[in-house]
N, C-alpha and C. Protein backbone atom coordinates (compact mmCIF):
# COMPACT_ATOMS: atom_id res chain seq x y z
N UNK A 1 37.10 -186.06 -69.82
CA UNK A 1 36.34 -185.54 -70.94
C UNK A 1 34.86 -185.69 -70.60
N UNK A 2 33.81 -184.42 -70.66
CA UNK A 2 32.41 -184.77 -70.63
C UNK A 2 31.84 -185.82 -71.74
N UNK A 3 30.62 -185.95 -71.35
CA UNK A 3 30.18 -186.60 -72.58
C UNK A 3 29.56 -186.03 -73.41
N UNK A 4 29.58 -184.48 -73.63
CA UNK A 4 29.39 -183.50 -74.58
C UNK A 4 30.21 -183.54 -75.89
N UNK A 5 31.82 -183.62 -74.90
CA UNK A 5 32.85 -183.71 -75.48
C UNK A 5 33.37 -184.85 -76.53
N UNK A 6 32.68 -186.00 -75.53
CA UNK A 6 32.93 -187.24 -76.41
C UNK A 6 31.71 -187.54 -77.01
N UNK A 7 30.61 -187.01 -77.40
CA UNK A 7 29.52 -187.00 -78.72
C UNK A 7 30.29 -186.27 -79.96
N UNK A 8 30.67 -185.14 -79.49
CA UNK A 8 31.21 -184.07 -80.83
C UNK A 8 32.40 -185.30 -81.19
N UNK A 9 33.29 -185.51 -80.56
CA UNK A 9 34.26 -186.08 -80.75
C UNK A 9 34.00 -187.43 -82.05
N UNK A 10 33.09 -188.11 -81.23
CA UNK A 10 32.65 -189.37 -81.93
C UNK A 10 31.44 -188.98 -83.68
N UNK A 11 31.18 -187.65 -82.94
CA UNK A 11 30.62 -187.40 -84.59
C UNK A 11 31.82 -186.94 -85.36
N UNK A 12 32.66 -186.06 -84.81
CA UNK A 12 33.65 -185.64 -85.87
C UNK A 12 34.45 -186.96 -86.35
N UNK A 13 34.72 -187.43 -85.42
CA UNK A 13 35.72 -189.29 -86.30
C UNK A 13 34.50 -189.98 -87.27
N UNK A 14 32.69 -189.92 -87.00
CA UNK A 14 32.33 -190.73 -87.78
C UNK A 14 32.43 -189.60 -89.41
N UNK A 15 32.22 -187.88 -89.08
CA UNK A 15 32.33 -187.20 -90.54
C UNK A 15 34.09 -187.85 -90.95
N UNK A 16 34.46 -187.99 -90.45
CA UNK A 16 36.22 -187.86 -91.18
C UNK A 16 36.00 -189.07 -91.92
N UNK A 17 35.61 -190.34 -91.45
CA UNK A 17 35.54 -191.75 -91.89
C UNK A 17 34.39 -191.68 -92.84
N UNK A 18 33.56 -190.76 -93.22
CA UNK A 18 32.72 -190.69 -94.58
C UNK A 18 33.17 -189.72 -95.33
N UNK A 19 34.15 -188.57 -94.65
CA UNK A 19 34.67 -188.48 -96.04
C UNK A 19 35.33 -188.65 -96.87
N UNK A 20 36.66 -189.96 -95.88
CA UNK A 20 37.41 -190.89 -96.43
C UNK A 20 36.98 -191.41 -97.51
N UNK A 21 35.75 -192.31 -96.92
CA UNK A 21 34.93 -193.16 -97.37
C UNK A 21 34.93 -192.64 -99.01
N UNK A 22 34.11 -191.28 -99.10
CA UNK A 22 33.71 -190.81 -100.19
C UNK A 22 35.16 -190.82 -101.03
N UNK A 23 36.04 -189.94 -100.45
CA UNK A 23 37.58 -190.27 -101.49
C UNK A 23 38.00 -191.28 -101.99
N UNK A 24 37.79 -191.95 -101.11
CA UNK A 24 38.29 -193.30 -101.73
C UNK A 24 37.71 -194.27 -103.18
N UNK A 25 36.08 -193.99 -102.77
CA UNK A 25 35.14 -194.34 -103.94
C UNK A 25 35.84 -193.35 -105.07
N UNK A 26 35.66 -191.42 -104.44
CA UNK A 26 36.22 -190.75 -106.17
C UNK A 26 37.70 -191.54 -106.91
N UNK A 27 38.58 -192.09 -105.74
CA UNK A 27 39.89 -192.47 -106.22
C UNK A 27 39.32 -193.81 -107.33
N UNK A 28 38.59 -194.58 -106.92
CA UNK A 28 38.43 -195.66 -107.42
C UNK A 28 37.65 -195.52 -108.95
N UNK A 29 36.86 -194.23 -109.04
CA UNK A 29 36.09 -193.95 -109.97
C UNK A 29 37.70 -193.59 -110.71
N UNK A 30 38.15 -193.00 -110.73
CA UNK A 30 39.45 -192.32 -111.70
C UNK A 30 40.39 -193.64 -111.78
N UNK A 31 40.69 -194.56 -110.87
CA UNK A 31 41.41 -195.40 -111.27
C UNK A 31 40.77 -196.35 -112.76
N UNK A 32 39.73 -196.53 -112.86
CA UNK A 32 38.58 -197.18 -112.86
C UNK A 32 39.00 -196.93 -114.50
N UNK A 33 38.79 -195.32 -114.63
CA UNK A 33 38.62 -194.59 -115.34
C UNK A 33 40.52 -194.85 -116.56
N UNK A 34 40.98 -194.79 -116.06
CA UNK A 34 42.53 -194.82 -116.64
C UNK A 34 42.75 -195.82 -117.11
N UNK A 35 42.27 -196.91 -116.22
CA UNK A 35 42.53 -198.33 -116.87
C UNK A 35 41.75 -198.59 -118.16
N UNK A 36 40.31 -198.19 -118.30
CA UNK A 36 39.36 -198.37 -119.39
C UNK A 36 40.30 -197.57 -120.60
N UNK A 37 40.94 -196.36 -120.52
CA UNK A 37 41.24 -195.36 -121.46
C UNK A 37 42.64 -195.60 -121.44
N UNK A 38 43.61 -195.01 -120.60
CA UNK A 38 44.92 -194.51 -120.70
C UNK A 38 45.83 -195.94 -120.93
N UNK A 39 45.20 -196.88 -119.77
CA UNK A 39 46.13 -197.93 -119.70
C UNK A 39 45.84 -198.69 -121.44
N UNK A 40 44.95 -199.06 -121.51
CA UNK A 40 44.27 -199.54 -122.82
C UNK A 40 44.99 -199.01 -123.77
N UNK A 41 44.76 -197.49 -124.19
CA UNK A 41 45.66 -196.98 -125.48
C UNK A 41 47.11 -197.24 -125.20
N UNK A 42 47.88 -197.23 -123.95
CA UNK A 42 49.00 -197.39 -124.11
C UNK A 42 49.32 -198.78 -124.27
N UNK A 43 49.13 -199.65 -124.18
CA UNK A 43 49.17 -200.99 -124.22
C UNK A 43 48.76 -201.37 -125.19
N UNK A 44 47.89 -200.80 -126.54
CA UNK A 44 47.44 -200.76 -127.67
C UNK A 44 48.44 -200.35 -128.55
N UNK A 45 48.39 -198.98 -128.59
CA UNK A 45 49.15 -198.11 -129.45
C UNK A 45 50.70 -197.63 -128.75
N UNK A 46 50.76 -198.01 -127.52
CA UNK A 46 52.01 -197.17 -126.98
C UNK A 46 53.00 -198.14 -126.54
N UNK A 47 53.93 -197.36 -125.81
CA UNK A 47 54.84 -198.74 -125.09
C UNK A 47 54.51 -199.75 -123.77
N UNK A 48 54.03 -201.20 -123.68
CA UNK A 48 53.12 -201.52 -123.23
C UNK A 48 53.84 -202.07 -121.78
N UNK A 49 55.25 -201.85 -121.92
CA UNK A 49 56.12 -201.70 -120.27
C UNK A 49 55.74 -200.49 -119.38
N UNK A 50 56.08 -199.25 -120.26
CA UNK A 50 56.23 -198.06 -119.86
C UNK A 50 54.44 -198.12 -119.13
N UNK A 51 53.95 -198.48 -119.92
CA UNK A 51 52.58 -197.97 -119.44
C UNK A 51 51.81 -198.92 -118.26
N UNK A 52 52.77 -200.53 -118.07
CA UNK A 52 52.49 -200.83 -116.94
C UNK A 52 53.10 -200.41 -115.78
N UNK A 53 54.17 -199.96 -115.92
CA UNK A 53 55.38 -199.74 -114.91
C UNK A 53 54.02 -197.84 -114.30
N UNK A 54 53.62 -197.27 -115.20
CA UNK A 54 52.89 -196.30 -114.82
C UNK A 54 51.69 -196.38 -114.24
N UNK A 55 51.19 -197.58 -114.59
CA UNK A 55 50.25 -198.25 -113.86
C UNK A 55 50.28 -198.49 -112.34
N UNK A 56 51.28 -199.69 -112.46
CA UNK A 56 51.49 -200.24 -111.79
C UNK A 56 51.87 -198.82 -109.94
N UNK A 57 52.74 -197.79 -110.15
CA UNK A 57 52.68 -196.77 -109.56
C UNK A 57 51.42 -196.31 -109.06
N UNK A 58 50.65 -195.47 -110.13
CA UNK A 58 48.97 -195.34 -109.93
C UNK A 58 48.72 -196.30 -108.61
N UNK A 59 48.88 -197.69 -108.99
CA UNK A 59 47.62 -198.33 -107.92
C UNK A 59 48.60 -198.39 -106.34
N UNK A 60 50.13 -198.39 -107.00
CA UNK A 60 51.01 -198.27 -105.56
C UNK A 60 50.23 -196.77 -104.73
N UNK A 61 49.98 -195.69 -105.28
CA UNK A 61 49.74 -194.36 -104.66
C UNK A 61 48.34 -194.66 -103.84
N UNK A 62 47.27 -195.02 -105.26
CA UNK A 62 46.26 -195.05 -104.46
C UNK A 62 45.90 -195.89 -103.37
N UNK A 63 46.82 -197.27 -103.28
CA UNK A 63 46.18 -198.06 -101.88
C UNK A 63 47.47 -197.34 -100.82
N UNK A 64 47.96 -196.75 -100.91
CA UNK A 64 48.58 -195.91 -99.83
C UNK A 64 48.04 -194.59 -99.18
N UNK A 65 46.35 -194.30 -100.14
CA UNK A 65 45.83 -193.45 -99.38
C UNK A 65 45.55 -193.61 -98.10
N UNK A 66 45.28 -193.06 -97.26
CA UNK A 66 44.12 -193.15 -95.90
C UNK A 66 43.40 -192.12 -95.20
C-alpha cells in the first residue's frame, strides 16, 4: 500500500470513528430523553414491570451499538 493510500485510509477510519462518535452521543440524547418522560409516566401512571422490562431492552439495544 502507498502512503497516499494509507493517509486516505487513516482519514477515512478517523471520519467513521466521529461519526460513531456523534451517534452514539444522538443515542444517548434519546435514551436520556425516555427515561426523563416515557420511563417516568410509565412507572407513574402505567405498569411499572412492563415499562422496566421495556427499558431495560432500550439500554440492551443501545450498548450493542457500534
Amino acid at each position: 500500500m502507498t502512503a497516499g493510500k494509507r493517509s486516505q485510509s487513516a482519514e477515512l477510519n478517523q471520519k467513521e470513528e466521529r461519526a460513531k462518535s456523534a451517534l452514539h452521543k444522538a443515542g444517548q440524547v434519546v435514551l436520556e430523553g425516555h427515561i426523563k418522560h416515557c420511563v417516568r409516566e410509565g412507572i407513574e401512571h402505567g405498569d411499572p414491570d412492563k415499562t422496566i422490562e421495556n427499558f431495560t431492552k432500550a439500554v440492551e439495544h443501545f450498548a450493542n451499538m457500534k
